[in-house]
Protein backbone atom coordinates (compact mmCIF):
# COMPACT_ATOMS: atom_id res chain seq x y z
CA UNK A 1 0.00 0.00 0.00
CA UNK A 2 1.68 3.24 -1.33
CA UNK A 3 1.18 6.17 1.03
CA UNK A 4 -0.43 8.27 -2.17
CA UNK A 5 -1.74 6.95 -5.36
CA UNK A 6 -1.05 9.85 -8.36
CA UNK A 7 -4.27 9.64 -10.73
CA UNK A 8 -2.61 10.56 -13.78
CA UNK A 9 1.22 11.20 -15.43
CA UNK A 10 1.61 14.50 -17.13
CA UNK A 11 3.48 17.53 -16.28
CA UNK A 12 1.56 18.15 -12.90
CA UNK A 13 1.15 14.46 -12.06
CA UNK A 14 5.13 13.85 -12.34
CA UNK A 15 5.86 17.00 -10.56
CA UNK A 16 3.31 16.24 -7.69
CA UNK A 17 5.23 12.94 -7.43
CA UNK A 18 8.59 14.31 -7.79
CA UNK A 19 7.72 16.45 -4.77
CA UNK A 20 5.99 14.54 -2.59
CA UNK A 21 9.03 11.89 -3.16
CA UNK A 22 11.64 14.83 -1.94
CA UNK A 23 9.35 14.77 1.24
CA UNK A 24 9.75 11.80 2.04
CA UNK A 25 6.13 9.81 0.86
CA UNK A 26 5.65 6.52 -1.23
CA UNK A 27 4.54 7.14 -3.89
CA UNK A 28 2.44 5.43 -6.75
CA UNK A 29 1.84 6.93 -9.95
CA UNK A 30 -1.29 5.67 -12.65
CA UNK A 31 -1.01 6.82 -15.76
CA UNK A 32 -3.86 6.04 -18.57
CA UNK A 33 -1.59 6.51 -21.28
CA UNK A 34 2.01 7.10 -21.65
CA UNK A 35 3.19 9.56 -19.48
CA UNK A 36 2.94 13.40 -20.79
CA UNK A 37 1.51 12.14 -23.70
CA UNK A 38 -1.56 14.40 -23.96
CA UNK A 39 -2.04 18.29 -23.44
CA UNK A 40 1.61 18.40 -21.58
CA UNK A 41 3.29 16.92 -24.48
CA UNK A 42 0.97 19.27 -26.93
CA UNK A 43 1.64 22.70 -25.80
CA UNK A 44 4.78 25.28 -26.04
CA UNK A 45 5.89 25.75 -23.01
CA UNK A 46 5.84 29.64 -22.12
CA UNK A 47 6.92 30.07 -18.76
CA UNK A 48 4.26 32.90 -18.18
CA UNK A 49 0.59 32.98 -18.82
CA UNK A 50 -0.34 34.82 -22.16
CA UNK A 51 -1.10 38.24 -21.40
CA UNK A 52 -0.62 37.42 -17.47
CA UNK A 53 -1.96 40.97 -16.63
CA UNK A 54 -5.05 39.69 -17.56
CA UNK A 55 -5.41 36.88 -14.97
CA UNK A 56 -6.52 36.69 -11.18
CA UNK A 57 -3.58 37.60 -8.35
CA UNK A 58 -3.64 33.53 -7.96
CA UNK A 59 -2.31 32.81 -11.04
CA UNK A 60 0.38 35.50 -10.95
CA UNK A 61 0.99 33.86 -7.32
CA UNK A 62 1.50 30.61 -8.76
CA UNK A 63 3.60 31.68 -12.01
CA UNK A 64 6.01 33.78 -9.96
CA UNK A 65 6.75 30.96 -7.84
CA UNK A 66 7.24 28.77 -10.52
CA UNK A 67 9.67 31.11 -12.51
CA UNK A 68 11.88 31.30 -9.60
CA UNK A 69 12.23 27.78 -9.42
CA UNK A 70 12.12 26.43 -12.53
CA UNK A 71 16.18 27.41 -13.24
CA UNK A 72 17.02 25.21 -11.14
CA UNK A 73 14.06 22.39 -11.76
CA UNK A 74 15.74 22.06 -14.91
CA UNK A 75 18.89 21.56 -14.11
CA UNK A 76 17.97 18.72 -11.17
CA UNK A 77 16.12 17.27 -14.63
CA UNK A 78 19.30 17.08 -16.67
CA UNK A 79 21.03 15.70 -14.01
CA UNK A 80 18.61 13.36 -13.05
CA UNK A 81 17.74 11.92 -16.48
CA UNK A 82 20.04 13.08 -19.15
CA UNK A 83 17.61 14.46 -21.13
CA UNK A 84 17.49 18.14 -21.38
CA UNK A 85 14.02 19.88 -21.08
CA UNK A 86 15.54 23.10 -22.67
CA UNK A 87 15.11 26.29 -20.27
CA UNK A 88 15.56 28.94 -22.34
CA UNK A 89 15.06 32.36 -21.16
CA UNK A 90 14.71 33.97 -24.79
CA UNK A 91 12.32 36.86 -23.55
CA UNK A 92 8.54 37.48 -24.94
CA UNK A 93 7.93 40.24 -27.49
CA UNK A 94 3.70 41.48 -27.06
CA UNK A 95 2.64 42.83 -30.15
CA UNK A 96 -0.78 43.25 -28.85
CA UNK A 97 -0.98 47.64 -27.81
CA UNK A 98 -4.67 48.14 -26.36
CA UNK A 99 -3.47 46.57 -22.47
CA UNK A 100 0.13 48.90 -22.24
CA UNK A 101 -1.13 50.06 -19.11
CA UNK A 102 -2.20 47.10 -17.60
CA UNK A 103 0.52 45.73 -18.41
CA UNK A 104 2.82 48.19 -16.92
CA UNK A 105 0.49 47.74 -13.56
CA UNK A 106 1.47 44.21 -13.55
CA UNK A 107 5.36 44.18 -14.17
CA UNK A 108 5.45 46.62 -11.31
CA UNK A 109 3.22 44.58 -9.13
CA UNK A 110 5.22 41.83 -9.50
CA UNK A 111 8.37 42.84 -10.19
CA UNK A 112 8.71 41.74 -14.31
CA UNK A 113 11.04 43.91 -16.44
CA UNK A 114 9.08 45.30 -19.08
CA UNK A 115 9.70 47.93 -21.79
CA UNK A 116 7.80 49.64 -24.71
CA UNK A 117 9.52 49.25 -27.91
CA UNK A 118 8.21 52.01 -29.75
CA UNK A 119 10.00 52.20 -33.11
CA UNK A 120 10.90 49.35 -35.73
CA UNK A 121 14.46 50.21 -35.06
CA UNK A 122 14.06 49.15 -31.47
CA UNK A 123 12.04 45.96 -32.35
CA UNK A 124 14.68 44.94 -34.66
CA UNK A 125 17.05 45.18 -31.86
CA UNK A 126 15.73 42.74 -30.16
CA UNK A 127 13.91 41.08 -33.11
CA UNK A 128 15.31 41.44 -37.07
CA UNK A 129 13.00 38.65 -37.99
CA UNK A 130 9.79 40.28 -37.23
CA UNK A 131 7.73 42.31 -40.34
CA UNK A 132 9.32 45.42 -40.51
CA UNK A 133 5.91 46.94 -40.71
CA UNK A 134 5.34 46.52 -36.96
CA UNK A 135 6.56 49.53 -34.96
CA UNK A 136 5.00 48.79 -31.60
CA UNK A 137 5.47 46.22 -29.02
CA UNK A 138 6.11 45.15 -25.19
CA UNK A 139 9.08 43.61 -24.40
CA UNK A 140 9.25 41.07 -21.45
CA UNK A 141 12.92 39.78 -21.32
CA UNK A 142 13.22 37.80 -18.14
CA UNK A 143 10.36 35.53 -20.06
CA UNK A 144 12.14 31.71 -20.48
CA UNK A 145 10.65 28.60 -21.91
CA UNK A 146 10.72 25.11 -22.00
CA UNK A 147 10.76 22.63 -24.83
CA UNK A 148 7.50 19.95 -23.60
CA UNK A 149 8.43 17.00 -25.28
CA UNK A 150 11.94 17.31 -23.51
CA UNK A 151 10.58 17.90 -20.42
CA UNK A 152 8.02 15.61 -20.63
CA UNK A 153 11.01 13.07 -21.13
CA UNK A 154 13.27 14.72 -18.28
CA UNK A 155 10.14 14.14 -16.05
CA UNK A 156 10.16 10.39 -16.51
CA UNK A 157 13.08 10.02 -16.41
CA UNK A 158 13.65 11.69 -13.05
CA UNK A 159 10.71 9.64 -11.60
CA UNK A 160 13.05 6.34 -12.89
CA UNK A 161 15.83 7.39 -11.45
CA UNK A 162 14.06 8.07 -8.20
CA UNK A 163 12.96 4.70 -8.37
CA UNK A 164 9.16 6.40 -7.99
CA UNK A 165 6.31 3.56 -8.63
CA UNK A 166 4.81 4.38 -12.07
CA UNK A 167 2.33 2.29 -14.09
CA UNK A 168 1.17 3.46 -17.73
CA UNK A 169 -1.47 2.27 -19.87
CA UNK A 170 -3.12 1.95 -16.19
CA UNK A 171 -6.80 3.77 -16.43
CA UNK A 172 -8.49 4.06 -13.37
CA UNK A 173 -12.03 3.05 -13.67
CA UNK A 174 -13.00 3.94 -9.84
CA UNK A 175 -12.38 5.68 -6.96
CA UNK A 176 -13.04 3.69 -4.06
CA UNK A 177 -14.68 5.66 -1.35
CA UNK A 178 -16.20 4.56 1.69
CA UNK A 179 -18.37 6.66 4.35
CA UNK A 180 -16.47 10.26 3.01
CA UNK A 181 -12.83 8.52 3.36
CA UNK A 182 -10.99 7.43 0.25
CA UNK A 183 -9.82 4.01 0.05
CA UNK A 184 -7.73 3.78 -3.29
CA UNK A 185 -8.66 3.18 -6.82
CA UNK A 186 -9.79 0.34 -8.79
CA UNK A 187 -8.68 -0.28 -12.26
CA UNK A 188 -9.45 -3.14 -14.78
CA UNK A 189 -7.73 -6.16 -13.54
CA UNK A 190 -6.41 -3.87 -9.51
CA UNK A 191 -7.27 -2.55 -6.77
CA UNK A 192 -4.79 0.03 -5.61
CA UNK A 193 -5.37 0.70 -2.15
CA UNK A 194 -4.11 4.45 -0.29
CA UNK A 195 -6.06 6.99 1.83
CA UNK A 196 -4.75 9.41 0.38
CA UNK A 197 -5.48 10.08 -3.80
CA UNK A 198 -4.88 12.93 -5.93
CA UNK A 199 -6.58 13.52 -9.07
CA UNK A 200 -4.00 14.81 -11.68
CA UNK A 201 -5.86 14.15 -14.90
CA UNK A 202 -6.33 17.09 -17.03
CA UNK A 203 -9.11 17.47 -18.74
CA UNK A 204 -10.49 14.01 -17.68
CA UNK A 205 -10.18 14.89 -14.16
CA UNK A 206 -13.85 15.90 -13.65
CA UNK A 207 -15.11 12.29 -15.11
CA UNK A 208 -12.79 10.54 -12.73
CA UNK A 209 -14.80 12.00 -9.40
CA UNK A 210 -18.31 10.11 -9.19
CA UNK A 211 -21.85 12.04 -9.99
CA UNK A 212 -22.67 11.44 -6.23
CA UNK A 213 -20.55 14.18 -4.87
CA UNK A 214 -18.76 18.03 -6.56
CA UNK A 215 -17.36 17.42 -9.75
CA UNK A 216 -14.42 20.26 -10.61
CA UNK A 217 -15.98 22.15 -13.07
CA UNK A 218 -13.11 21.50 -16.00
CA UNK A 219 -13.71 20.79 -19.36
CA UNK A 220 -12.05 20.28 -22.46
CA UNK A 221 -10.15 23.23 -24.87
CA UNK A 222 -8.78 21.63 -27.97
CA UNK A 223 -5.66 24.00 -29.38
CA UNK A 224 -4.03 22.92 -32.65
CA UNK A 225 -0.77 23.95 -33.44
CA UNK A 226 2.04 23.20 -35.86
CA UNK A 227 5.70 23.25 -36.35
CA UNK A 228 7.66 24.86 -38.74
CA UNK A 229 11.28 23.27 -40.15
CA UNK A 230 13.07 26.16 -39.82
CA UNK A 231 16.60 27.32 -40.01
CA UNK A 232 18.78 27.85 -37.07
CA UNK A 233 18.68 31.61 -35.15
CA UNK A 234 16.10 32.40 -37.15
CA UNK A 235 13.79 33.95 -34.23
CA UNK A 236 15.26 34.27 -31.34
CA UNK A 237 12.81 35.51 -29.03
CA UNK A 238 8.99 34.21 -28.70
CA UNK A 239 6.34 36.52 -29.84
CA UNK A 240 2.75 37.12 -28.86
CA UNK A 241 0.17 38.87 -31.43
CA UNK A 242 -3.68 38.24 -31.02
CA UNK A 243 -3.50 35.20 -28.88
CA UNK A 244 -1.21 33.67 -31.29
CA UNK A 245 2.29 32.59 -30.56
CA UNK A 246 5.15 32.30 -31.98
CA UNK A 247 8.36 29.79 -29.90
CA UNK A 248 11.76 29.19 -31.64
CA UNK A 249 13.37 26.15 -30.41
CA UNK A 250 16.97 25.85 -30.20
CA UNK A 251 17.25 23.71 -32.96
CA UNK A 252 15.89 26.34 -35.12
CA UNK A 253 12.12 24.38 -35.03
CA UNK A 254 9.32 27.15 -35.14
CA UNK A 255 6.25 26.31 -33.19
CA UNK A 256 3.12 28.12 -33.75
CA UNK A 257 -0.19 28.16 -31.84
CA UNK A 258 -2.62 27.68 -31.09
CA UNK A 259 -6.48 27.68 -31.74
CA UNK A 260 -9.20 27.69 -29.11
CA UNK A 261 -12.31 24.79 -29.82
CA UNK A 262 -14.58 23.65 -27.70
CA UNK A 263 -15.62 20.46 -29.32
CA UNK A 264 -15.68 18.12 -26.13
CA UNK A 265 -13.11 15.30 -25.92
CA UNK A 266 -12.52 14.91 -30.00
CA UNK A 267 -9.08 16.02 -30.71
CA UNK A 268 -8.74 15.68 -34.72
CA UNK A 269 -6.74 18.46 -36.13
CA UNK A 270 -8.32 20.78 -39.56
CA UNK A 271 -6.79 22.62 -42.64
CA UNK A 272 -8.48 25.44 -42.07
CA UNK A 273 -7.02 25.61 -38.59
CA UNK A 274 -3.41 24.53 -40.48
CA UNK A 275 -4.21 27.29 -42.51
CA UNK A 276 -4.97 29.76 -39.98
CA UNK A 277 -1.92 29.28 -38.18
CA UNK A 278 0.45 29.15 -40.80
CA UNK A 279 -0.82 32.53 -42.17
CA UNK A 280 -0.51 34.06 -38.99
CA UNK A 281 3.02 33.00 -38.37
CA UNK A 282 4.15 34.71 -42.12
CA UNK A 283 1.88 37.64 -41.04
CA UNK A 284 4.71 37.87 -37.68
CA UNK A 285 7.34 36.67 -39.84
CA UNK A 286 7.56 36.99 -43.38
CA UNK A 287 10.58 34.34 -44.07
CA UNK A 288 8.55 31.47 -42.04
CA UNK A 289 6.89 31.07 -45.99
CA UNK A 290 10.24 29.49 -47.25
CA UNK A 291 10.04 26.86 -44.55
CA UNK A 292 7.60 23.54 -44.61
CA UNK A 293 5.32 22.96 -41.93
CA UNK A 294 6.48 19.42 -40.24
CA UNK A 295 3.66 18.87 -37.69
CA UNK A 296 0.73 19.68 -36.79
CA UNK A 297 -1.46 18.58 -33.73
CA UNK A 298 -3.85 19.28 -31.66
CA UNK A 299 -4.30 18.68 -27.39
CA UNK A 300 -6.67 19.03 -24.89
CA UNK A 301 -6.27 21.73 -22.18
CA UNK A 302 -8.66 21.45 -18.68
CA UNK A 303 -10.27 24.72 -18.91
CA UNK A 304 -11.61 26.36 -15.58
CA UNK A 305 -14.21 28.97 -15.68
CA UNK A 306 -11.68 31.75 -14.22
CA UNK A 307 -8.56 30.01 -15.59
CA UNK A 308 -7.74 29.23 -12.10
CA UNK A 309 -6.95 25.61 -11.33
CA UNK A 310 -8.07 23.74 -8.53
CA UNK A 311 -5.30 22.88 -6.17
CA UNK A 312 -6.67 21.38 -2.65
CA UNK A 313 -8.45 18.48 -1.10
CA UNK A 314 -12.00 17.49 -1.90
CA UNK A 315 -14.66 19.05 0.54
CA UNK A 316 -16.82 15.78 1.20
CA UNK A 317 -14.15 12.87 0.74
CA UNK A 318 -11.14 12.96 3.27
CA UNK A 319 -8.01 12.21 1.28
CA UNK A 320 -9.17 12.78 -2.03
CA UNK A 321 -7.08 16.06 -3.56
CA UNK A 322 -7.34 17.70 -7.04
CA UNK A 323 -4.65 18.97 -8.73
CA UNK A 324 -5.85 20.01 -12.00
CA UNK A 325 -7.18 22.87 -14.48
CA UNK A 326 -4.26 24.57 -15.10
CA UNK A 327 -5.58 25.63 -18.91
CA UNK A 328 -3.37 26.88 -20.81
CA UNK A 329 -0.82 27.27 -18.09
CA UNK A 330 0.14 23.68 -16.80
CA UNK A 331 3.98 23.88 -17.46
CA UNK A 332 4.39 27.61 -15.87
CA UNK A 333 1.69 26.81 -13.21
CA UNK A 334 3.39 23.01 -12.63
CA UNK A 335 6.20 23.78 -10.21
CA UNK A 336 4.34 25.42 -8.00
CA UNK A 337 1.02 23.87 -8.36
CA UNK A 338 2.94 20.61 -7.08
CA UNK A 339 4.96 21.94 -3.85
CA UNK A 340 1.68 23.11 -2.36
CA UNK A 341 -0.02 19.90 -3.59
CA UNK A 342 2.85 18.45 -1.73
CA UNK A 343 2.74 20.67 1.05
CA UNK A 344 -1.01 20.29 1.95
CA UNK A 345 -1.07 15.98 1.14
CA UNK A 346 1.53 15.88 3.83
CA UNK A 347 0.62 18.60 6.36
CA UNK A 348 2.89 20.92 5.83
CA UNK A 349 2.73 24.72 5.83
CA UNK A 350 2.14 26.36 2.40
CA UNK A 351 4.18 29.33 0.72
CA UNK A 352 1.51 30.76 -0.95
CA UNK A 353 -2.20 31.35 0.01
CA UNK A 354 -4.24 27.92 -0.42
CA UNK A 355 -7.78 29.82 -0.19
CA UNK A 356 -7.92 30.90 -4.42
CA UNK A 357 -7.58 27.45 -5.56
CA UNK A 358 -10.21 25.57 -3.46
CA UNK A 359 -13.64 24.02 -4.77
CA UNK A 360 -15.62 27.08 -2.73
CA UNK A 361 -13.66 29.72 -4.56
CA UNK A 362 -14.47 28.52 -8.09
CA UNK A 363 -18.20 27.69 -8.00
């Protein structure tokens, strides 16, 4: 009998265990897939919410913590694994100009450099690649990302090393609860027996609690996206424009998102949304036309109805935790996210303020 059973292995599942392994707790991990292989292996891996001066303090809370830590996450990774996940803090370039002064509010808030390139000489500065037709952006250079894939990877890896209990192709078909206490979970052929569960599942996470009791309200955002074969130092810094995105990988990969669908759990990707994409990368930058598109994909994010995720133990089942709805932010939300998963599964004293992310606050 592990002391916690992890329902589900992607980013925030294998962080959650990571941590709760560094304090000391045996850990089992159920995965009903491969591990990472759905919305954390689909998305880019900004390490800051799009437009974060648009989200609640508690989201801000979490992605500060999370970009102070992260340096050295991914370096623990590397070692850990040999794989590495690819922290690279390239800096974000906002082409959006309506929110200046919001954003201003929030870099002071919370202490972001941020400056307002206000000339195409200064945007080629920083940027040559960009059209030379924009003249206008905010410039966030303490912005890093990771690559997802890799880190998805480094993750595993690290639980392996660790010698943390993971089973994949494992789908839980049950909780078992009895009289408001969890018991464990049942799967196909197992029962898997722990008083203490945490539901990690993404956007599935809300079909894994039973009818009987509060379901998290998440549901499923599909976002395609697709991935130019570029050349080397062609972009070097990520760029923002409309809700569109623009991430240059070190290997001189372009990755381009991403589309917003709600189309419940169906995850088939579209040439119009190929389409879409592609033209809005050229639109950003002009040379991305010599270059084929190699990919394209689509995930499924667990959407909240604020964007904040629910981080905290269920209010009629003793044991039973959620860790999940991180949108469109699981990789920058992830780090922290799992210490105070970690820190509240095994009584200890939080960092940040537990209140925002409970089932109370979000219904």
């Amino acid at each position: 009998m592990s002391d916690c059973i992890i329902v589900g292995g992607g980013i925030i599942g294998m962080l959650t265990a990571r941590e709760l392994n560094a304090a000391g707790a045996d850990v089992l991990l159920l995965e009903r897939g491969q591990l990472g292989g759905e919305s954390s292996w689909a998305g880019g891996g900004i390490l800051s919410p799009l437009y974060p001066w648009r989200y609640d303090d508690s989201v801000n809370a979490l992605a500060k913590y999370s970009q102070r830590v992260y340096p050295l996450i991914a370096q623990q990774l590397l070692a850990e694994s040999g794989v590495d996940p690819e922290y690279n803090p390239c800096g974000l370039m906002v082409l959006d100009q309506d929110e200046t002064g919001q954003a201003r509010q929030w870099a002071d808030r919370w202490d972001m450099s941020l400056d307002v390139l206000s000339s195409q000489q200064a945007i080629n500065q920083c940027e040559p690649a960009l059209n030379s037709e924009i003249n206008q952006a905010l410039w966030l250079p303490d912005i890093a990302q990771m690559r997802n894939p890799r880190l998805v990877k480094a993750l595993a890896g690290s639980l392996a090393e660790k010698e943390i209990k993971v089973i994949e192709h494992c789908k839980v078909e049950q909780l078992i609860e009895k009289q408001g206490l969890i018991q464990g979970v049942e799967t196909a052929d197992k029962v898997y027996k722990a008083d203490r569960v945490i539901v990690a599942g993404g956007a599935w996470s809300g079909k894994m609690i039973s009818k009987n009791v509060q379901q998290p309200d998440i549901e499923p955002v599909k976002g395609q996206m697709i991935l130019f074969k570029a050349r080397q130092n062609l972009l070097k810094t990520m760029v923002l424009s409309g809700g569109r995105y623009l991430i240059p990988r070190r290997d001189g990969r372009i990755l381009t998102g991403s589309t917003l669908e709600h189309t419940d759990f169906e995850k088939n990707i579209t040439e119009d949304a190929m389409l879409s994409l592609k033209q809005s990368a050229i639109d950003l930058v002009p040379e991305l036309a010599n270059f084929e598109i190699e990919h394209h994909w689509a995930g499924l994010r667990p959407g909240t109805p604020q964007g904040i995720p629910y981080i905290c133990e269920h209010p009629a089942i003793k044991g039973l935790y959620i860790n999940s709805g991180h949108y469109r932010n699981g990789v920058i939300l992830g780090a922290a996210s799992a210490k105070l998963m970690a820190d509240l599964v095994t009584g200890k004293e939080a960092e940040l303020d537990m209140k925002p992310y409970q089932f109370e606050q979000q219904h």
